[in-house]
Protein backbone atom coordinates (compact mmCIF):
# COMPACT_ATOMS: atom_id res chain seq x y z
CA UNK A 1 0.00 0.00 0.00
CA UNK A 2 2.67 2.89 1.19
CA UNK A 3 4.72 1.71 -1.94
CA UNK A 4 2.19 2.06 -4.05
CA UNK A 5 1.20 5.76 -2.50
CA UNK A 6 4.70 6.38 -2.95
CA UNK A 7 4.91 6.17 -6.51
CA UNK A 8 1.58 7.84 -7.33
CA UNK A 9 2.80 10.78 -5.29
CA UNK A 10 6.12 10.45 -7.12
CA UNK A 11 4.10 10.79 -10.77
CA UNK A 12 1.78 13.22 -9.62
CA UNK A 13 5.11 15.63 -8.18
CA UNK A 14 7.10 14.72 -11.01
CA UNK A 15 4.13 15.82 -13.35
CA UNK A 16 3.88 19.28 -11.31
CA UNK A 17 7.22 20.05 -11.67
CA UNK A 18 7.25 19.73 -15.38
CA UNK A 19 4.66 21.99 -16.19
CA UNK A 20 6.07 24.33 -13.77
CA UNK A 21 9.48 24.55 -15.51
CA UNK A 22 7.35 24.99 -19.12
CA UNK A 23 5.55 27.80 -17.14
CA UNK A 24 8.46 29.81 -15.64
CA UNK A 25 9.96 29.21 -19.15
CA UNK A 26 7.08 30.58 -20.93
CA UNK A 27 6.81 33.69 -18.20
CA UNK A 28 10.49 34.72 -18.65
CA UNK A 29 10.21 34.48 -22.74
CA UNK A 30 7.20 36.68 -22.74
CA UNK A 31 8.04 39.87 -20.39
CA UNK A 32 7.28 43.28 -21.78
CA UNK A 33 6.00 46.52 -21.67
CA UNK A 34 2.01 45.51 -21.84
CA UNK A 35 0.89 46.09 -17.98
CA UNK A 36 0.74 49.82 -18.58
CA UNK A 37 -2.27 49.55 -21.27
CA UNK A 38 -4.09 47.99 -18.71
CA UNK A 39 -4.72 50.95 -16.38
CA UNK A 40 -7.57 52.39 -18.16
CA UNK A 41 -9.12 49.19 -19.55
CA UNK A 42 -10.94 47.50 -16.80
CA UNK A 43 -12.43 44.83 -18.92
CA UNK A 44 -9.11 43.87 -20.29
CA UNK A 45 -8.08 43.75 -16.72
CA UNK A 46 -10.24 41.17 -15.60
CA UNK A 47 -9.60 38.76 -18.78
CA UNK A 48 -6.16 39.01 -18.54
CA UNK A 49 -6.03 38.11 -14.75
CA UNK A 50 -8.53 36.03 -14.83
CA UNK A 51 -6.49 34.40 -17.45
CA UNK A 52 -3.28 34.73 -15.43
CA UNK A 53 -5.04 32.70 -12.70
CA UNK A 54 -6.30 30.34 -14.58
CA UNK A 55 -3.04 29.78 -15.59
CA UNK A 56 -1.47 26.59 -13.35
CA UNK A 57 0.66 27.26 -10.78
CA UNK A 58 1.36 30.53 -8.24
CA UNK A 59 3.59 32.49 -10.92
CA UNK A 60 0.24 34.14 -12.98
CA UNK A 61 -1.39 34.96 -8.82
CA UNK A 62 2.12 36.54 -7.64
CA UNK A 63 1.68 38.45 -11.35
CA UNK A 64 -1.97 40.17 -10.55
CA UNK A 65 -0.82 40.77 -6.86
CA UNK A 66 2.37 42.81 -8.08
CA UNK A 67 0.07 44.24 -10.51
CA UNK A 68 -2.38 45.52 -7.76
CA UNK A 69 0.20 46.54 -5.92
CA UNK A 70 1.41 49.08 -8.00
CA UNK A 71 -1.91 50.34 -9.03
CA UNK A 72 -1.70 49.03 -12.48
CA UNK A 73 -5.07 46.70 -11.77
CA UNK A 74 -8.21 46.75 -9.41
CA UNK A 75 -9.03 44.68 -6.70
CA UNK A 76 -11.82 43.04 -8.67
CA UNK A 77 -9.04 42.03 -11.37
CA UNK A 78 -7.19 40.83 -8.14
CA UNK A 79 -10.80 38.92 -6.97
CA UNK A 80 -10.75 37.80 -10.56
CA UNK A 81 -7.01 35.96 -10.31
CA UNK A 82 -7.41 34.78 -7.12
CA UNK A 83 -11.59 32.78 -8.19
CA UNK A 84 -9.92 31.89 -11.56
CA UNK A 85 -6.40 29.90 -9.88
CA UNK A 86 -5.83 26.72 -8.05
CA UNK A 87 -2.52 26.86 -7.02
CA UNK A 88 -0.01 24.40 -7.84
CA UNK A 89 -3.49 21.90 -7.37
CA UNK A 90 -4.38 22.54 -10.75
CA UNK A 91 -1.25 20.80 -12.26
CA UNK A 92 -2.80 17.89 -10.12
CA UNK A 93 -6.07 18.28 -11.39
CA UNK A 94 -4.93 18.02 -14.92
CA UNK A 95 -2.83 14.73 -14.00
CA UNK A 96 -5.84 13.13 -12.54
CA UNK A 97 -8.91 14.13 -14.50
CA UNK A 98 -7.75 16.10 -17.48
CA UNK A 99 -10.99 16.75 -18.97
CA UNK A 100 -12.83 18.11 -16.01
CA UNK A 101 -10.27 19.99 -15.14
CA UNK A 102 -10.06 21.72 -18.45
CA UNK A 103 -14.17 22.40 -18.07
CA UNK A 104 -13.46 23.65 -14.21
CA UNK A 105 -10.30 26.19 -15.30
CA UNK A 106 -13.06 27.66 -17.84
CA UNK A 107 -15.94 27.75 -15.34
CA UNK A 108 -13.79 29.45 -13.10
CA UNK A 109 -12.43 32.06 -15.65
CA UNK A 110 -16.51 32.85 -16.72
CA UNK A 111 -16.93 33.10 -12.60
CA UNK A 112 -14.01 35.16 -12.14
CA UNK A 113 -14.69 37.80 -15.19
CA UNK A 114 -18.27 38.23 -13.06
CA UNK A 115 -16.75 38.33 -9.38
CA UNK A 116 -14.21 40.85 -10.87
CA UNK A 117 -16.68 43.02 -12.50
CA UNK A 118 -18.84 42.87 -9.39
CA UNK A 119 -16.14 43.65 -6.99
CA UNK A 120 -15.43 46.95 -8.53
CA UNK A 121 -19.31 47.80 -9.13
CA UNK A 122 -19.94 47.52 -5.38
CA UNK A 123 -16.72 48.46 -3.61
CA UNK A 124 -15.52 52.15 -5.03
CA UNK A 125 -13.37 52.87 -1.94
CA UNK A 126 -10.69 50.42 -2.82
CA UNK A 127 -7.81 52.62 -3.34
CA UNK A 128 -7.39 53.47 0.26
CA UNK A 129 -6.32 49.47 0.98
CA UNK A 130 -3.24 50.64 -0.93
CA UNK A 131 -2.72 54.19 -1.00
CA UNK A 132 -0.37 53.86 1.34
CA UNK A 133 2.02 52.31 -1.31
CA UNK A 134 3.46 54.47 -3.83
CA UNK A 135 6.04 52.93 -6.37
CA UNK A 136 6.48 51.87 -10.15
CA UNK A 137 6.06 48.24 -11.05
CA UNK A 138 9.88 46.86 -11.46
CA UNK A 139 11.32 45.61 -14.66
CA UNK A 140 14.15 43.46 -14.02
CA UNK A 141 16.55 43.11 -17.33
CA UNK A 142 17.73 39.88 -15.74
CA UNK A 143 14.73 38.40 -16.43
CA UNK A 144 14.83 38.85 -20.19
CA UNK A 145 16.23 35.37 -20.73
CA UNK A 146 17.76 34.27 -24.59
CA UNK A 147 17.05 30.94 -23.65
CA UNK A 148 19.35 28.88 -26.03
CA UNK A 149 22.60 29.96 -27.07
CA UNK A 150 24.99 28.49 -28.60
CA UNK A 151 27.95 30.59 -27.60
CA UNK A 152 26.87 29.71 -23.54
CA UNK A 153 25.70 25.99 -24.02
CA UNK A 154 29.48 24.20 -23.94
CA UNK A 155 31.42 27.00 -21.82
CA UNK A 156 28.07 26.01 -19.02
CA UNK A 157 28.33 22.09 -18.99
CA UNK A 158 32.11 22.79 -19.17
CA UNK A 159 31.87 24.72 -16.06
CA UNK A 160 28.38 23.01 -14.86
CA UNK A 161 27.24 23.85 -11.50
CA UNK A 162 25.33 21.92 -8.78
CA UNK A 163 21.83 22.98 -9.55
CA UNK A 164 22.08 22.23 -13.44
CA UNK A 165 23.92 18.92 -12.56
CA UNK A 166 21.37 17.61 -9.73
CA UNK A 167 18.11 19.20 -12.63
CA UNK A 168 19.40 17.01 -15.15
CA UNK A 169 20.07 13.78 -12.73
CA UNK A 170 16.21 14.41 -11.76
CA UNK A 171 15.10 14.54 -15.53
CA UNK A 172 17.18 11.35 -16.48
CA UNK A 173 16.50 9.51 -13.19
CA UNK A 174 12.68 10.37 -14.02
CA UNK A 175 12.99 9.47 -17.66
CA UNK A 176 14.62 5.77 -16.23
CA UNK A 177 11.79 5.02 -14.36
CA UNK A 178 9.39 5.90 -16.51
CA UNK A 179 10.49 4.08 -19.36
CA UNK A 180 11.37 1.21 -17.19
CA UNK A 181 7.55 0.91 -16.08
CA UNK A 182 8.96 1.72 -12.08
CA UNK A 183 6.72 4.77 -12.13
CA UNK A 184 3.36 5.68 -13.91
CA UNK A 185 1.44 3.88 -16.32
CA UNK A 186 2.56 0.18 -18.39
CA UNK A 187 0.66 1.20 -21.66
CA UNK A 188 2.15 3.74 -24.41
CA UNK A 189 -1.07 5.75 -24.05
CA UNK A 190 -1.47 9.71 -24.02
CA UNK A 191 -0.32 10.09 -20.24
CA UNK A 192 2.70 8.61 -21.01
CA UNK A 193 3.91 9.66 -23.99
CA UNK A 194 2.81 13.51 -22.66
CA UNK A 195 5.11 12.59 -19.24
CA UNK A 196 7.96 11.29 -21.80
CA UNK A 197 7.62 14.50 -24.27
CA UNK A 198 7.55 16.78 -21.22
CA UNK A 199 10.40 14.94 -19.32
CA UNK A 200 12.37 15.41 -22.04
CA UNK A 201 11.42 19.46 -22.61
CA UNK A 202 12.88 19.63 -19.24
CA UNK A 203 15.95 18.29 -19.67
CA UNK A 204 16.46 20.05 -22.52
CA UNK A 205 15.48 23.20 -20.52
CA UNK A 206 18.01 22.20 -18.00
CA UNK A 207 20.79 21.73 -20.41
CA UNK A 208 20.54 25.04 -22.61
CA UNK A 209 18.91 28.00 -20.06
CA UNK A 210 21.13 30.44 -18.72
CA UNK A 211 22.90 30.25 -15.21
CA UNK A 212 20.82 33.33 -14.30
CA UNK A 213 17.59 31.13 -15.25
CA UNK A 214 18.40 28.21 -13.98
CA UNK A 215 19.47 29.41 -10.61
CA UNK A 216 16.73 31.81 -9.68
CA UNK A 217 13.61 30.30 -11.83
CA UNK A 218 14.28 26.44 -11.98
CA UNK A 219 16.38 25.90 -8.50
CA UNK A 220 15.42 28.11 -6.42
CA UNK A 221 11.70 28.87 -6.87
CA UNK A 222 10.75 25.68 -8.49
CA UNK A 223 12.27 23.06 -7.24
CA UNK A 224 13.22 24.17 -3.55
CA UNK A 225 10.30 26.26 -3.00
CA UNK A 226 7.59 23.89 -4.68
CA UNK A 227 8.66 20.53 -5.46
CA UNK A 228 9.46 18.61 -2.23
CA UNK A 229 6.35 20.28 -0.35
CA UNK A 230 3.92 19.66 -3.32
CA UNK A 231 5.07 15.35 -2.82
CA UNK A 232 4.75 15.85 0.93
CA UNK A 233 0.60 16.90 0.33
CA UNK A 234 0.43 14.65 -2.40
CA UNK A 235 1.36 12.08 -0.24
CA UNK A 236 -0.10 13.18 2.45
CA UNK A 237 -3.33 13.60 1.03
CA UNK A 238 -3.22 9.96 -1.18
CA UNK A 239 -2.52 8.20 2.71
CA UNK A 240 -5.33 10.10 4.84
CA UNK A 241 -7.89 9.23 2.03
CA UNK A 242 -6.13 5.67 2.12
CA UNK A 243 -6.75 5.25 5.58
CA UNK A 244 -10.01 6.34 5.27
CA UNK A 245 -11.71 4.24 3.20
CA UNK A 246 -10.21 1.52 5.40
CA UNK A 247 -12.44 2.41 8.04
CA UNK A 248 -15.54 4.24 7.05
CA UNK A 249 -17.19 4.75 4.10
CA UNK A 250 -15.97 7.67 2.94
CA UNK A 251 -17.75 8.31 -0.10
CA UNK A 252 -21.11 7.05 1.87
CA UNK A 253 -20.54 9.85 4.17
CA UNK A 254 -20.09 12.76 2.28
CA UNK A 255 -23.17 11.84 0.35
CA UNK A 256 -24.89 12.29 3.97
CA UNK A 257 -23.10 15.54 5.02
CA UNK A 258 -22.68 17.44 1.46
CA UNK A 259 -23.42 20.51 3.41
CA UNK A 260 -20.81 20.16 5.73
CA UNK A 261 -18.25 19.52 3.60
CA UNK A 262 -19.25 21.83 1.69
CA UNK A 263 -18.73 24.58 4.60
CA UNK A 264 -15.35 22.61 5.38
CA UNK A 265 -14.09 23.34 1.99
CA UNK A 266 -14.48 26.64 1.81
CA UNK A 267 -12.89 27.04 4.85
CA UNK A 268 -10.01 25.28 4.21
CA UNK A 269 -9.80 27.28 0.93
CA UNK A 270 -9.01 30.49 3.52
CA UNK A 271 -5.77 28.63 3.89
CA UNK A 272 -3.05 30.84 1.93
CA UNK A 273 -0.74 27.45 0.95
CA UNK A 274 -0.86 25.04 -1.89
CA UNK A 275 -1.34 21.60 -0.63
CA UNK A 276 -4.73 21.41 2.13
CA UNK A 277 -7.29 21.72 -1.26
CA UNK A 278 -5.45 18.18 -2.20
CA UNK A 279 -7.83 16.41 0.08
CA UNK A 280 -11.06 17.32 -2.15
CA UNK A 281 -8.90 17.18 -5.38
CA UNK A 282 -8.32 13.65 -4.46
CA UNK A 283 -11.91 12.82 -2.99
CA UNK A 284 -13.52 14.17 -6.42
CA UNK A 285 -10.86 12.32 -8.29
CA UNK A 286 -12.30 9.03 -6.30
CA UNK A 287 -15.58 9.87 -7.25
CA UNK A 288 -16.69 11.10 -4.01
CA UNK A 289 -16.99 14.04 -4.00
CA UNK A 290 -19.77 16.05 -6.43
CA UNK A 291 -18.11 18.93 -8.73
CA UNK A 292 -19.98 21.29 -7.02
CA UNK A 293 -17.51 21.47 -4.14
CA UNK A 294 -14.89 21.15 -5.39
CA UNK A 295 -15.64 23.98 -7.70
CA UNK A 296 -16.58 25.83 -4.16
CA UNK A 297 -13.00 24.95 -2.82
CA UNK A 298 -10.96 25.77 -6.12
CA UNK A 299 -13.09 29.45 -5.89
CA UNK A 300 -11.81 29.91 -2.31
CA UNK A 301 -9.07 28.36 -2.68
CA UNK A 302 -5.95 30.23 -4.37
CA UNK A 303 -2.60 28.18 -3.43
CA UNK A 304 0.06 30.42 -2.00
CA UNK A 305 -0.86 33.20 -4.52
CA UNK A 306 -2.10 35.91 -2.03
CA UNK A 307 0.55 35.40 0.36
CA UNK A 308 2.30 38.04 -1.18
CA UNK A 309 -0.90 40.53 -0.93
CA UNK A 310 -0.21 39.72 3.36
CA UNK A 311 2.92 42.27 3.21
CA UNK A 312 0.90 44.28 0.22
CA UNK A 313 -2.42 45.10 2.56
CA UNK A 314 -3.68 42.94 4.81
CA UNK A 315 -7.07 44.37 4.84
CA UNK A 316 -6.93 43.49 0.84
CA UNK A 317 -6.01 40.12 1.80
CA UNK A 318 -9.06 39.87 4.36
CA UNK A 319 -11.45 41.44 1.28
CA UNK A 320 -10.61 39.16 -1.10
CA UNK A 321 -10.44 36.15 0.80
CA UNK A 322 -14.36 37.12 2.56
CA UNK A 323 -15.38 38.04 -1.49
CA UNK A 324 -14.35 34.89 -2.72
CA UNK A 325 -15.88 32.82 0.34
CA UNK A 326 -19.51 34.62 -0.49
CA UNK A 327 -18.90 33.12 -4.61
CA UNK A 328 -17.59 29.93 -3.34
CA UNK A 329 -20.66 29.54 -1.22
CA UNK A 330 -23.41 30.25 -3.77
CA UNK A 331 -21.51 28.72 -6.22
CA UNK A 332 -21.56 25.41 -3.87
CA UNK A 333 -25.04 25.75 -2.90
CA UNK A 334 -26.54 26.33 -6.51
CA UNK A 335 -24.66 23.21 -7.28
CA UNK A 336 -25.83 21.12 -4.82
CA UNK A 337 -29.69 21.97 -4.94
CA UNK A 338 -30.31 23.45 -8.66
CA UNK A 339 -28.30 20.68 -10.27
């Protein structure tokens, strides 16, 4: 049993961690000049952050936050990010049930477009949870990354440092076990050959990126900040349910107490860390636990992304998280009685 729990956590961290890399890669590419269109267009606002938390992970949430916080969005494009992400949950989601999870990340984007617009139709005092902040938004040229280069590729493996050494052991190691059946699935079907393709994106990320990239993006945010905690809930979250079904009927239960759990999951979803929202992730992914909450919990619910928004404004922080409680809760409730 704890071997088996073991290996699914191993997949499921090992799939996170992929798409992570592909995301930070994709961020760093793409940085320009666009945020400052976005003052006067609210509408734009709210797509584009409700797009940026939809987006998997805590990078596109840290994005809207350090938006708000330099005045360049409103707090209902800050509602909108925070309804529309899951948190690093939502590379989960995809790993488990790809299709609903596709149909939930574009429920919650129509959801967060609304909250957003709502927010700033009802609240018009919101600039005093941040007027006491008064800077630009920073533009780091580090961050401009040219990604592959031939003239840095040999002098860096020639001179190859810890991180990029230990990154590429992880990639091969990975790409050994899955192709020796240890880990994942027997069959050549699409979960496989998409772990293969992406296993091998990363190592070719690892190989070719920049010191710069590598070091600040990959090691340190990625993997040291992310990876290790996201297996520890993973696992975590695989055993309770484990141990659970060995004693009570777990999916007999819930049936019985939908309410309940449905008020539990919302307040768990106050929680400002990736990793508690696992439990219903893995419940619905069992089958028992209706869509309904854990489209509740995945409104709530926004990872680590407003952690940052704690040393922005705290009474922000308190705003959005009571806002997106009052969605999750209709949402929740229309979904448990009207459907």
């Amino acid at each position: 049993m704890l071997t088996g729990i073991i290996k699914h956590a191993l997949m499921i961290t090992s799939f996170v961690f992929i798409m992570m890399l592909l995301i930070e890669y994709i961020n760093v590419m793409t940085r320009g000049g666009w945020q400052n269109s976005l003052k006067k267009n609210r509408w734009g606002q709210y797509i584009l952050s409700g797009f940026l938390g939809a987006t998997p992970g805590c990078l596109g949430a840290f994005t809207v936050v350090s938006l708000y916080s330099h005045q360049i969005v409103s707090l209902g494009a800050l509602v909108a990010a925070m309804i529309a992400t899951s948190g690093d949950e939502a590379f989960v989601m995809f790993s488990l049930f790809p299709a609903q999870a596709f149909w939930l990340t574009i429920l919650l984007f129509i959801i967060a477009i609304v909250g957003g617009y709502f927010t700033d139709l009802l609240y018009k005092k919101q600039d005093r949870l941040i007027s006491h902040l008064n800077h630009e938004l920073p533009m780091h040229s580090e961050d401009s990354c040219i990604c592959f280069s031939k003239k840095l590729f040999w002098p860096q493996l020639k001179h190859i440092t810890f991180p990029r050494t230990l990154l590429i052991g992880i990639f091969v190691l990975f790409l050994f076990f899955l192709l020796s059946d240890t880990i994942g699935v027997f069959e050549w079907d699409w979960k496989k050959i998409t772990f293969t393709i992406g296993a091998l994106f990363g190592l070719f990320v690892v190989l070719t990126v920049p010191d710069h990239f590598l070091e600040e993006h990959l090691w340190n945010h990625v993997l040291k900040k992310h990876a290790f905690r996201i297996f520890l809930w993973t696992f975590g979250a695989l055993l309770v349910i484990d141990l659970f079904e060995n004693f009570i009927n777990v999916e007999s239960w819930i049936k019985d107490n939908y309410l309940w759990v449905l008020m539990l999951a919302v307040l768990v979803g106050i929680i400002p860390e990736s990793g508690p929202h696992l439990l219903f992730v893995t419940l619905y992914a069992d089958g028992s636990l209706p869509f309904s909450i854990l489209l509740a919990s995945s409104i709530v619910q926004d990872g680590h992304g407003m952690l940052p928004m704690l040393a922005v404004s705290r009474r922000g922080f308190i705003w959005v998280k009571l806002i997106n409680m009052i969605i999750g809760i209709l949402a929740g409730l229309i979904g448990l009685y009207l459907i």
